[in-house]
PDB file of N, CA and C in Angstrom:
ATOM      1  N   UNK A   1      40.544   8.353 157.778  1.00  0.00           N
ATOM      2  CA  UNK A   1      40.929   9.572 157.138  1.00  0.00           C
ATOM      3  C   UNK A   1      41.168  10.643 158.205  1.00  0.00           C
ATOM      4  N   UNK A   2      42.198  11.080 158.077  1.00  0.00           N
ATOM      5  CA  UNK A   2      42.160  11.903 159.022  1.00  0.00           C
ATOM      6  C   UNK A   2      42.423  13.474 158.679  1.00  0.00           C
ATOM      7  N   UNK A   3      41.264  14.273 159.336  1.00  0.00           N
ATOM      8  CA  UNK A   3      40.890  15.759 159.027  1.00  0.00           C
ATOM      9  C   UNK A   3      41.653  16.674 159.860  1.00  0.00           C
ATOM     10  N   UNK A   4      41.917  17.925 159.176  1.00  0.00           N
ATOM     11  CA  UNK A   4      42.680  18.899 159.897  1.00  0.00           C
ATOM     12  C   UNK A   4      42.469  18.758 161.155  1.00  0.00           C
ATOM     13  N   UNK A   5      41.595  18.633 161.608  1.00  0.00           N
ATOM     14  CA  UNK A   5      41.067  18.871 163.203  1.00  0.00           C
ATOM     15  C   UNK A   5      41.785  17.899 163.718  1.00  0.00           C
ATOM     16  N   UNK A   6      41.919  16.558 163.354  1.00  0.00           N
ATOM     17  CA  UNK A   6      42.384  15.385 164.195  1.00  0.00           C
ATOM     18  C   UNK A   6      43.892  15.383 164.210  1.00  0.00           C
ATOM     19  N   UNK A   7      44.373  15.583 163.223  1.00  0.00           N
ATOM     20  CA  UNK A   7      45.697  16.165 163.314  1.00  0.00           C
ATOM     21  C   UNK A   7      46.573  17.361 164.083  1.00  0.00           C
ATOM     22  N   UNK A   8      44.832  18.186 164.288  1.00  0.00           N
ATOM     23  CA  UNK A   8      45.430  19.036 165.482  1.00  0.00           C
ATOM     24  C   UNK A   8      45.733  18.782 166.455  1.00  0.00           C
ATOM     25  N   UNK A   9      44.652  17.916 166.819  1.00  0.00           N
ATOM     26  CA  UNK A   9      44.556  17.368 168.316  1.00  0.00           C
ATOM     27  C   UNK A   9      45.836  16.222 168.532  1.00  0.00           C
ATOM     28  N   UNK A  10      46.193  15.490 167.436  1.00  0.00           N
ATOM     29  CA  UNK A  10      47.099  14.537 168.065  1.00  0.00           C
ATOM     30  C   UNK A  10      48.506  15.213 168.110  1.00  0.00           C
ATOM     31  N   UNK A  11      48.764  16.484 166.874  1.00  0.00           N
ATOM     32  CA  UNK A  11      49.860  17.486 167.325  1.00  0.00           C
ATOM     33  C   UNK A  11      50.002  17.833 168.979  1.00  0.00           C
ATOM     34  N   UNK A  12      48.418  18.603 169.277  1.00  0.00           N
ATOM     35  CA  UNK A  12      48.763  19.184 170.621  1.00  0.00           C
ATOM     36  C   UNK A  12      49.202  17.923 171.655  1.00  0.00           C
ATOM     37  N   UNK A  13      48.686  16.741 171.112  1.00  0.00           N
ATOM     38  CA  UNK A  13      49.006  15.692 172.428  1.00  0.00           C
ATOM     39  C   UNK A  13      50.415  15.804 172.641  1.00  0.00           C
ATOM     40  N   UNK A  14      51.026  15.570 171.407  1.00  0.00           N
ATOM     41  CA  UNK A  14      52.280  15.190 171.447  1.00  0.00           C
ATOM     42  C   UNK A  14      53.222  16.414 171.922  1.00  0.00           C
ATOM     43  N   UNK A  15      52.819  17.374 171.676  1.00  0.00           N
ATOM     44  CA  UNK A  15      53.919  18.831 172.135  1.00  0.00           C
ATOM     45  C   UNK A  15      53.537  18.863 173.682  1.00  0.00           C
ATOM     46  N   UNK A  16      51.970  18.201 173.950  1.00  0.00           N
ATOM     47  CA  UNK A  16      51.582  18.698 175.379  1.00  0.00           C
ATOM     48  C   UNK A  16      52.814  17.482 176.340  1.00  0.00           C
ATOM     49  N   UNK A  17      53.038  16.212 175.401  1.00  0.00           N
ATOM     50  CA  UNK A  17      53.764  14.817 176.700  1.00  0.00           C
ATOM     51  C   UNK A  17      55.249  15.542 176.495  1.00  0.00           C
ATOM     52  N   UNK A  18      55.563  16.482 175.440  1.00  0.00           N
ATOM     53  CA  UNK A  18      56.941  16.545 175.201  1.00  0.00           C
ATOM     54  C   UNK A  18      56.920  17.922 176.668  1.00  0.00           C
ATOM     55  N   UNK A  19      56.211  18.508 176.354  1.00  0.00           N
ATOM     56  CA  UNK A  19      56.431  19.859 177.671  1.00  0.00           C
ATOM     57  C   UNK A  19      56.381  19.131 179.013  1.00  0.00           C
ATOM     58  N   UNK A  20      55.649  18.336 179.316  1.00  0.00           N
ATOM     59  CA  UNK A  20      55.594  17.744 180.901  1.00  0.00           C
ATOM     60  C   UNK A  20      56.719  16.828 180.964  1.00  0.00           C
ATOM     61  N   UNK A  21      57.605  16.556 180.102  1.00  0.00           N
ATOM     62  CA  UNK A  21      58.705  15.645 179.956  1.00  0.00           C
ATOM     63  C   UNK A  21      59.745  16.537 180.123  1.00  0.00           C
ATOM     64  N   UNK A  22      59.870  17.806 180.217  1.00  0.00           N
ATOM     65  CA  UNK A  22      60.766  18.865 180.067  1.00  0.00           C
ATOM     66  C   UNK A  22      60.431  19.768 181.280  1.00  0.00           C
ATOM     67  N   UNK A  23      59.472  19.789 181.856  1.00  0.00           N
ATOM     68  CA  UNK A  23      58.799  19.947 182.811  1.00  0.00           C
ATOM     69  C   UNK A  23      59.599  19.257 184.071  1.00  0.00           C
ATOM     70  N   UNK A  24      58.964  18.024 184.060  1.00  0.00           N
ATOM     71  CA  UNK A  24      59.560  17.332 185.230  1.00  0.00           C
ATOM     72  C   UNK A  24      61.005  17.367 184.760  1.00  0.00           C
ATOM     73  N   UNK A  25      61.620  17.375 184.207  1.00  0.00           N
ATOM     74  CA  UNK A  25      63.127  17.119 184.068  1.00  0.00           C
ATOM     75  C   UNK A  25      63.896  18.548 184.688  1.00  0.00           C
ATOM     76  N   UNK A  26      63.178  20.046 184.506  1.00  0.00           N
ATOM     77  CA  UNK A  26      63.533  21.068 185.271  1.00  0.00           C
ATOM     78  C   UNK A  26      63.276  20.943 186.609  1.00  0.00           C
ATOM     79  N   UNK A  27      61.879  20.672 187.177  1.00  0.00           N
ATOM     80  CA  UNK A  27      61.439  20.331 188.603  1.00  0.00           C
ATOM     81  C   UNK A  27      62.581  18.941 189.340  1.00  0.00           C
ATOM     82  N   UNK A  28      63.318  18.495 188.313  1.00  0.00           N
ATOM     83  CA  UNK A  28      64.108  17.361 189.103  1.00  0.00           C
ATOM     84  C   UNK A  28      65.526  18.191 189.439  1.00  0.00           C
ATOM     85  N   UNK A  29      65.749  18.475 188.567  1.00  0.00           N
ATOM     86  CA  UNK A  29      66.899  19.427 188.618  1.00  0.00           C
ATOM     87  C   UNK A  29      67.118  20.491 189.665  1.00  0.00           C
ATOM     88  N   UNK A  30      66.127  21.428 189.439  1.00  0.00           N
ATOM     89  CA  UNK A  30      65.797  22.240 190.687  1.00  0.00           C
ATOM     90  C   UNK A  30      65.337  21.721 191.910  1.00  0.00           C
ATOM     91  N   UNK A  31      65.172  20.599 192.078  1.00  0.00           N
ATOM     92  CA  UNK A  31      65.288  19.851 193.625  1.00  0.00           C
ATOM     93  C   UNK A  31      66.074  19.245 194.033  1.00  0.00           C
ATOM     94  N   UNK A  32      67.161  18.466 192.901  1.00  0.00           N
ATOM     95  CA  UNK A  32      68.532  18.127 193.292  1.00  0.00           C
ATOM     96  C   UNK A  32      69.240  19.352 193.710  1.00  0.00           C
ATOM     97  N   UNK A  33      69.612  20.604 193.045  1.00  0.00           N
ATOM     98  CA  UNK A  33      69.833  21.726 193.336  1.00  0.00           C
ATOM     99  C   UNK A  33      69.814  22.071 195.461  1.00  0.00           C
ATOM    100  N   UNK A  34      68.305  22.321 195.032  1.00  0.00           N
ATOM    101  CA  UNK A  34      68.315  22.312 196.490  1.00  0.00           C
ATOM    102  C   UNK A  34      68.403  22.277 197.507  1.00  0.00           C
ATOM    103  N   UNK A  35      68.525  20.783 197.160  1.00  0.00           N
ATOM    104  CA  UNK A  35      69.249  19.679 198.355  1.00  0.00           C
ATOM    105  C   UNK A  35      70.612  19.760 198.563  1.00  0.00           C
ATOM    106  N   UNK A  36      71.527  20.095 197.463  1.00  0.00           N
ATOM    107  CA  UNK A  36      72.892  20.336 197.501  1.00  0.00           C
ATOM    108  C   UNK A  36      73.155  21.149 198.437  1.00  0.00           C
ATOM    109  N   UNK A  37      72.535  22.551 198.061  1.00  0.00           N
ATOM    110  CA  UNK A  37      72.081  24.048 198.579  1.00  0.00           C
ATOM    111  C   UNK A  37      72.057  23.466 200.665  1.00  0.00           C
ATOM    112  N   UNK A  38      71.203  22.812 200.541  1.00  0.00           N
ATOM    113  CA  UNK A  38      70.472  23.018 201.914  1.00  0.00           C
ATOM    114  C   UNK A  38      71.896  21.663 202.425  1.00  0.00           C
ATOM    115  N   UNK A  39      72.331  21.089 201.645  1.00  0.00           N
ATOM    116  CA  UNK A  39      73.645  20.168 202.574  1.00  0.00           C
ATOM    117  C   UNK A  39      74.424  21.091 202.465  1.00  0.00           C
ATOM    118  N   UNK A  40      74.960  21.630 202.039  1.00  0.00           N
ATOM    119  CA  UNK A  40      76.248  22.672 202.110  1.00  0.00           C
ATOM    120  C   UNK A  40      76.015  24.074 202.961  1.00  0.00           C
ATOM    121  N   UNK A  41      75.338  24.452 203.147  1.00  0.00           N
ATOM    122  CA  UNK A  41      75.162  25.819 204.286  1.00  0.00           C
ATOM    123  C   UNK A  41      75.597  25.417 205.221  1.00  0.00           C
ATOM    124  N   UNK A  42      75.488  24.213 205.926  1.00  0.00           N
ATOM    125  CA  UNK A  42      76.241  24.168 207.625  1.00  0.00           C
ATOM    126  C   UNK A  42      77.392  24.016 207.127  1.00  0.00           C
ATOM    127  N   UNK A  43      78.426  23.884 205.859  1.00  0.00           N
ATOM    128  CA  UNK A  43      79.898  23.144 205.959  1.00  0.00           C
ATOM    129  C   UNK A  43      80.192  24.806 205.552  1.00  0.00           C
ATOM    130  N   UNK A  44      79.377  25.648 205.297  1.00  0.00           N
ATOM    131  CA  UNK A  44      79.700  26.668 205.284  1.00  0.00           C
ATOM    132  C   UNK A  44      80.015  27.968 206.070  1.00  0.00           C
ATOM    133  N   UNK A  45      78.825  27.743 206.433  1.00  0.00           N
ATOM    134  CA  UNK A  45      78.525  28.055 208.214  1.00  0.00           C
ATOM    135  C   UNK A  45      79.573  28.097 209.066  1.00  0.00           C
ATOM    136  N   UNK A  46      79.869  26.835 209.057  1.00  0.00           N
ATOM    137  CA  UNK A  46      81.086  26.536 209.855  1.00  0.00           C
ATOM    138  C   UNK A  46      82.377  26.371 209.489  1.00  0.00           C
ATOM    139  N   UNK A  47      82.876  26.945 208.416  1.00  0.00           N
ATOM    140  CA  UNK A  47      83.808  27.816 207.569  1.00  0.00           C
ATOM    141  C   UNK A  47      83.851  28.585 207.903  1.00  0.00           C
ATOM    142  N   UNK A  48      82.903  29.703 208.059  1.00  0.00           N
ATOM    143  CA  UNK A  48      83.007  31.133 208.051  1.00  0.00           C
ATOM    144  C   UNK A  48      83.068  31.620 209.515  1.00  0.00           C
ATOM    145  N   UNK A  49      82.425  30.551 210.760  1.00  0.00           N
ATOM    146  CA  UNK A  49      82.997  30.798 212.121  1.00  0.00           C
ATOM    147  C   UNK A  49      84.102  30.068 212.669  1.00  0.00           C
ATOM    148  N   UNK A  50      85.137  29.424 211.932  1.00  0.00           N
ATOM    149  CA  UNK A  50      86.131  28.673 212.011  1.00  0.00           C
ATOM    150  C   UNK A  50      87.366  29.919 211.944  1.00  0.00           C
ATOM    151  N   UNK A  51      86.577  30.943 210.778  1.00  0.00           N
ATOM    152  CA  UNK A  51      87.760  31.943 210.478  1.00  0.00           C
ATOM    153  C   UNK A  51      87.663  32.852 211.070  1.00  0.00           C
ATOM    154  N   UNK A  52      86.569  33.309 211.555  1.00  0.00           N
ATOM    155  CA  UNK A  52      86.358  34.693 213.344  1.00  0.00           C
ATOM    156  C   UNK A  52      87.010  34.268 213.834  1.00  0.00           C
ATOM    157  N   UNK A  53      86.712  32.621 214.578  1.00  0.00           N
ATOM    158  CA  UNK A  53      87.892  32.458 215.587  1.00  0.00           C
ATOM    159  C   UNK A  53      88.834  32.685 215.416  1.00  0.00           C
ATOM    160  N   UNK A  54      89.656  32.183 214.206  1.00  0.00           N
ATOM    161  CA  UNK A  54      90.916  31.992 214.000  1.00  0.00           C
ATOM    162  C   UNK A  54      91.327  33.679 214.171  1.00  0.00           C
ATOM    163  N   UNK A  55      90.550  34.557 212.979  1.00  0.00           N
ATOM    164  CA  UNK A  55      90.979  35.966 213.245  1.00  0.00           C
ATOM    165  C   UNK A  55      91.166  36.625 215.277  1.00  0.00           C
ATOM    166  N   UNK A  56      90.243  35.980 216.076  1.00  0.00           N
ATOM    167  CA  UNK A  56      89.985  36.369 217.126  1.00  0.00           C
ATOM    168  C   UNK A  56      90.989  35.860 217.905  1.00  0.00           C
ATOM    169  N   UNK A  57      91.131  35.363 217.675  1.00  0.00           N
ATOM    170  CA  UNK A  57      92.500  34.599 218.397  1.00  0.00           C
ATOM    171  C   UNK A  57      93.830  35.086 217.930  1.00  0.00           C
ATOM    172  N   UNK A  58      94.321  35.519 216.796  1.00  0.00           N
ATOM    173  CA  UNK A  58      95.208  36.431 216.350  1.00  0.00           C
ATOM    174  C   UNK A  58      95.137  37.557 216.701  1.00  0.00           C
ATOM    175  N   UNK A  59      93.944  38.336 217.258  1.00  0.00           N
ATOM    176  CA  UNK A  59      94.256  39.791 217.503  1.00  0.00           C
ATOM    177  C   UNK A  59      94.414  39.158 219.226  1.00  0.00           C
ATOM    178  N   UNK A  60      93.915  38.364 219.849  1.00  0.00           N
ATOM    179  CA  UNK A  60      94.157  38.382 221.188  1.00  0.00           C
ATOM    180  C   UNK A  60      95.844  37.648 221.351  1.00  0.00           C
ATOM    181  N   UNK A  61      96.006  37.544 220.527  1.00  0.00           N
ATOM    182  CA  UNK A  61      97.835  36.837 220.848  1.00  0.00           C
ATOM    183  C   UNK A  61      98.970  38.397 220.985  1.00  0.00           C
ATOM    184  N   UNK A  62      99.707  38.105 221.778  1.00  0.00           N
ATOM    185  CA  UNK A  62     100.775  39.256 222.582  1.00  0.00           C
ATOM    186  C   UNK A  62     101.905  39.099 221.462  1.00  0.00           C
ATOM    187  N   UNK A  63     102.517  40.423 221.365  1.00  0.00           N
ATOM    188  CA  UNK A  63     103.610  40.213 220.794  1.00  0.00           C
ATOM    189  C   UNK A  63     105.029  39.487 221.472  1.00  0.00           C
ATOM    190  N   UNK A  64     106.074  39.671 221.385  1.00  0.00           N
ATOM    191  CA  UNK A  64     107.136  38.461 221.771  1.00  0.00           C
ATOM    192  C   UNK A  64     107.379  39.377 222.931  1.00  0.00           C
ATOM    193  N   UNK A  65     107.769  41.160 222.362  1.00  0.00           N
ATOM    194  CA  UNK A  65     107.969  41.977 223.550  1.00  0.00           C
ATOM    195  C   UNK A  65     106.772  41.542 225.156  1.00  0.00           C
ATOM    196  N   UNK A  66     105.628  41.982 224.224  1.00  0.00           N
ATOM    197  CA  UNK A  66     104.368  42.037 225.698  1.00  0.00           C
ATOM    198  C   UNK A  66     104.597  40.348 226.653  1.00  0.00           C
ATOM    199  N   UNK A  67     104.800  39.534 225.822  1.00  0.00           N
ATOM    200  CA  UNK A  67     104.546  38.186 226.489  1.00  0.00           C
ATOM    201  C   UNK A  67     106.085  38.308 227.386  1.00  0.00           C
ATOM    202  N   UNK A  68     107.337  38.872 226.863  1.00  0.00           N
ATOM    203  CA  UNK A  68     108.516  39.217 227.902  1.00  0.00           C
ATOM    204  C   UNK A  68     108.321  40.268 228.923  1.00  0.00           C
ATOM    205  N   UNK A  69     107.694  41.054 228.998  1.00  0.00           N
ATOM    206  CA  UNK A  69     106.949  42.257 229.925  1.00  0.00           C
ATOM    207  C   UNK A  69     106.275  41.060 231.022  1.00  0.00           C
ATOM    208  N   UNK A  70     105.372  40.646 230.406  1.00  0.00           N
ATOM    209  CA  UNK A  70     104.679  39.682 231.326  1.00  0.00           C
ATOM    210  C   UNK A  70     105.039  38.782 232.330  1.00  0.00           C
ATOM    211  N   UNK A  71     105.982  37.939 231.488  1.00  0.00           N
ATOM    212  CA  UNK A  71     106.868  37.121 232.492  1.00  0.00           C
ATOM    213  C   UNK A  71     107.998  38.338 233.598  1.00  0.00           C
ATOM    214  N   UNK A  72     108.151  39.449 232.932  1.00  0.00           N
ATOM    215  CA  UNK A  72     108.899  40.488 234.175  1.00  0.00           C
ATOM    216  C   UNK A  72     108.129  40.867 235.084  1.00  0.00           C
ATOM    217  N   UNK A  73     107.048  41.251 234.698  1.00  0.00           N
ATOM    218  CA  UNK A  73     106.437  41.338 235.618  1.00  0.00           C
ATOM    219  C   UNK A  73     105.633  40.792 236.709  1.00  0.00           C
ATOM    220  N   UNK A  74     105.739  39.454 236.602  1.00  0.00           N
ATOM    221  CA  UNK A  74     105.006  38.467 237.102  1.00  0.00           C
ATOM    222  C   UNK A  74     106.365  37.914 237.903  1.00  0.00           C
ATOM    223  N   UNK A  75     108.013  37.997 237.281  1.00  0.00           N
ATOM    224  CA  UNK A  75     108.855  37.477 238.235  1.00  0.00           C
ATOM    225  C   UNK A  75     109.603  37.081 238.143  1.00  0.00           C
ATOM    226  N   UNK A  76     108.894  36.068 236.947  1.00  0.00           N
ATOM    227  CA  UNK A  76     109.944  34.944 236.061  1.00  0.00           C
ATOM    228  C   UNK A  76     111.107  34.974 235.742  1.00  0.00           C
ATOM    229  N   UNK A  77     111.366  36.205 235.041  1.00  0.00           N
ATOM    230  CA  UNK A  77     112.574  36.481 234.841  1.00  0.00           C
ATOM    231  C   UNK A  77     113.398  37.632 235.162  1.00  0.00           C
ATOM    232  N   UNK A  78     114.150  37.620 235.489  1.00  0.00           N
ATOM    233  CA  UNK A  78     115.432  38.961 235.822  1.00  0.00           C
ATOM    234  C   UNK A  78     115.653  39.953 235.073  1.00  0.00           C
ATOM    235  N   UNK A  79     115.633  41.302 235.213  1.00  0.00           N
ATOM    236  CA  UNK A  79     116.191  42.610 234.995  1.00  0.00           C
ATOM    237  C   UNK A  79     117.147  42.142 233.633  1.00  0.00           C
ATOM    238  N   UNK A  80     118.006  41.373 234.309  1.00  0.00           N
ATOM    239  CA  UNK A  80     118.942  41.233 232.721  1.00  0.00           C
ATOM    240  C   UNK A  80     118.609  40.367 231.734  1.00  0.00           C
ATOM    241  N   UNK A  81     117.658  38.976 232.251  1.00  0.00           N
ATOM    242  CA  UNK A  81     117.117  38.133 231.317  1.00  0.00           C
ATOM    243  C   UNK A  81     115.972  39.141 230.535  1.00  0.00           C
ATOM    244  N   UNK A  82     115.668  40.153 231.006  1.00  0.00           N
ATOM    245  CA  UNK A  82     114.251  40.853 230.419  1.00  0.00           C
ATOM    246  C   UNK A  82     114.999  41.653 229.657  1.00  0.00           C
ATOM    247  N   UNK A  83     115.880  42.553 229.948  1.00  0.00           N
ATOM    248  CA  UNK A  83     116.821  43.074 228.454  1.00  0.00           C
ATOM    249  C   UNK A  83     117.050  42.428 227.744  1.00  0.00           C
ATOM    250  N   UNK A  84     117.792  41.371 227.926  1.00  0.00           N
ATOM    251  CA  UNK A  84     118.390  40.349 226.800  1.00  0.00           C
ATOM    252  C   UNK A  84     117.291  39.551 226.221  1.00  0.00           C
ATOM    253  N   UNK A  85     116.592  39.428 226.585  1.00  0.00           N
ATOM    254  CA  UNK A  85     115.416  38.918 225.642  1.00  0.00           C
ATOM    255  C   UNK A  85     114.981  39.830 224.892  1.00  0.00           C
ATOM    256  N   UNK A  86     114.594  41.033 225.337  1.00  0.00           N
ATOM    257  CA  UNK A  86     113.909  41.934 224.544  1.00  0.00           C
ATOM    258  C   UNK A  86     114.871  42.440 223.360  1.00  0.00           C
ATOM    259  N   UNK A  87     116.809  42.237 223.624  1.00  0.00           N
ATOM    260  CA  UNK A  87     117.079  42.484 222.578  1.00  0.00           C
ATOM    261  C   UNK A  87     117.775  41.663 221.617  1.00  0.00           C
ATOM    262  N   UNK A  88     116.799  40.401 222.026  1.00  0.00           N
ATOM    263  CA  UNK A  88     117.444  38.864 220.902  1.00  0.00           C
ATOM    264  C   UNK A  88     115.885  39.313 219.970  1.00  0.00           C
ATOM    265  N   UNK A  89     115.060  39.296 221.141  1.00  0.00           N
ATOM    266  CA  UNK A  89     113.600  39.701 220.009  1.00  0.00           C
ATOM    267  C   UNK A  89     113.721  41.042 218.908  1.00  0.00           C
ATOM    268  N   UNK A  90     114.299  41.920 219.203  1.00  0.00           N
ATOM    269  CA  UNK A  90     115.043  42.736 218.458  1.00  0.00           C
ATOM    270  C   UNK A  90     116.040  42.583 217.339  1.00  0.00           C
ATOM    271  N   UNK A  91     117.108  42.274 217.680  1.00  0.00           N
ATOM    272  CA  UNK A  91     117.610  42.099 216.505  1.00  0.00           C
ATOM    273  C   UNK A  91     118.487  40.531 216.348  1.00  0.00           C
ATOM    274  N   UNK A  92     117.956  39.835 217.359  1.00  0.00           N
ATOM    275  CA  UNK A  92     118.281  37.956 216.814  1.00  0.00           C
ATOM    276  C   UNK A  92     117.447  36.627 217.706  1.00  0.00           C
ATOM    277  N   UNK A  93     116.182  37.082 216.549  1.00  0.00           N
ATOM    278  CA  UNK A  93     115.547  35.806 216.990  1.00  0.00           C
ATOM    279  C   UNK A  93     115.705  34.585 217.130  1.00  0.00           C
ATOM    280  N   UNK A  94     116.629  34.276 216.860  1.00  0.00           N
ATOM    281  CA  UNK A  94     117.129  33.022 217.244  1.00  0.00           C
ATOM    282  C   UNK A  94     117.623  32.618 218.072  1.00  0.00           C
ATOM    283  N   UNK A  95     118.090  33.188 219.279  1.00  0.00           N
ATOM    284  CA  UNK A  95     118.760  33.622 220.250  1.00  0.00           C
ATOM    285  C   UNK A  95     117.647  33.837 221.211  1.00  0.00           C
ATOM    286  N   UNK A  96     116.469  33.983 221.140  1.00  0.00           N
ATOM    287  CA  UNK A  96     115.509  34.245 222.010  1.00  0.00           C
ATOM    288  C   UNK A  96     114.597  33.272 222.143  1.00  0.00           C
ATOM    289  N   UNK A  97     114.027  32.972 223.908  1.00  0.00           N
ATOM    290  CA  UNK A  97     113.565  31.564 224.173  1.00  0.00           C
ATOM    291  C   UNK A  97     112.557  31.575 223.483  1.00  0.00           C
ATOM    292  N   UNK A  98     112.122  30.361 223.209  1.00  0.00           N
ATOM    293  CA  UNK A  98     111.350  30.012 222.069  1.00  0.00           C
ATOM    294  C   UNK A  98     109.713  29.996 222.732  1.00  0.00           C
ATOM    295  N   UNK A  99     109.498  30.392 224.002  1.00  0.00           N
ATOM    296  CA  UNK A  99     108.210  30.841 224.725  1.00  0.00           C
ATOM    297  C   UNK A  99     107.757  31.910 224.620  1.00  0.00           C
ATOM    298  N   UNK A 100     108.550  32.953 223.653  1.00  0.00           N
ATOM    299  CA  UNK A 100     108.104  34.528 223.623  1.00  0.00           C
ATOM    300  C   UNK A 100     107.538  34.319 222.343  1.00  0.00           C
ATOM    301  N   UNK A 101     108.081  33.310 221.680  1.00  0.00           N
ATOM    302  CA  UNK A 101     107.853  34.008 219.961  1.00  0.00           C
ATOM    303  C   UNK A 101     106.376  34.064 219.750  1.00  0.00           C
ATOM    304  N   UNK A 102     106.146  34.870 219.150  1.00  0.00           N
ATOM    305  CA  UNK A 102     104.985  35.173 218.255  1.00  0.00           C
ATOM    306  C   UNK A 102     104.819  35.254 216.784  1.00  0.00           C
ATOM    307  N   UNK A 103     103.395  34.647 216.446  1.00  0.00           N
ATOM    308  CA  UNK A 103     103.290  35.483 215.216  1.00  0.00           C
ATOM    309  C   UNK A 103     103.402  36.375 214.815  1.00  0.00           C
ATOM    310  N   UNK A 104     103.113  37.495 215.640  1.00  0.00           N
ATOM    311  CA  UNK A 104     102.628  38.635 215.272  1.00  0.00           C
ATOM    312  C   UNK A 104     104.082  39.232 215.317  1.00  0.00           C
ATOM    313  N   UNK A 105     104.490  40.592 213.882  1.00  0.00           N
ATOM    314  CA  UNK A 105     105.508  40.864 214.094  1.00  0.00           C
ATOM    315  C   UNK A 105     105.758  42.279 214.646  1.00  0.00           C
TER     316      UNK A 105
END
């Protein structure tokens, strides 16, 4: 026969295996989590200093003019090759050696 009391107790059993069953199933979750978490920060990491460089390296690149200055001044090229370059880079890039060009416009 079973009395209010015993019915309590086998209630609480059963709500108590259903909570530690719901329990560990959050604690699994939140440690798969984790682990994801803690593998992905270096691919991130190194995302985010992949793109300094890249930015750092774009502000240190010469324009088409400065990199034709350079070679004048260094020798390379002639008084008239240094006009005429500077004014294919001007108004016909296509026409201008393909060692000046730059990104940058």
């Amino acid at each position: 026969m079973d009395t209010p009391v015993n019915e309590n107790v086998q209630n609480y059993s059963i709500n108590n295996k259903k909570k530690k069953k719901s329990g560990c199933l959050i604690a699994f979750i939140i440690f798969v989590l984790l682990i994801v978490i803690a593998v992905s920060i270096p691919f991130v990491i190194n995302k985010i200093k992949a793109n300094k460089q890249a930015k750092r390296e774009a502000l240190m690149e010469l324009t088409s003019a400065e990199k034709i200055y350079e070679d004048f001044e260094k020798g390379n090229i002639t008084a008239d090759e240094y006009i005429m370059q500077l004014a294919y880079d001007e108004y016909d890039k296509s026409k201008m050696n393909s060692k000046y060009a730059s990104k940058i416009i």
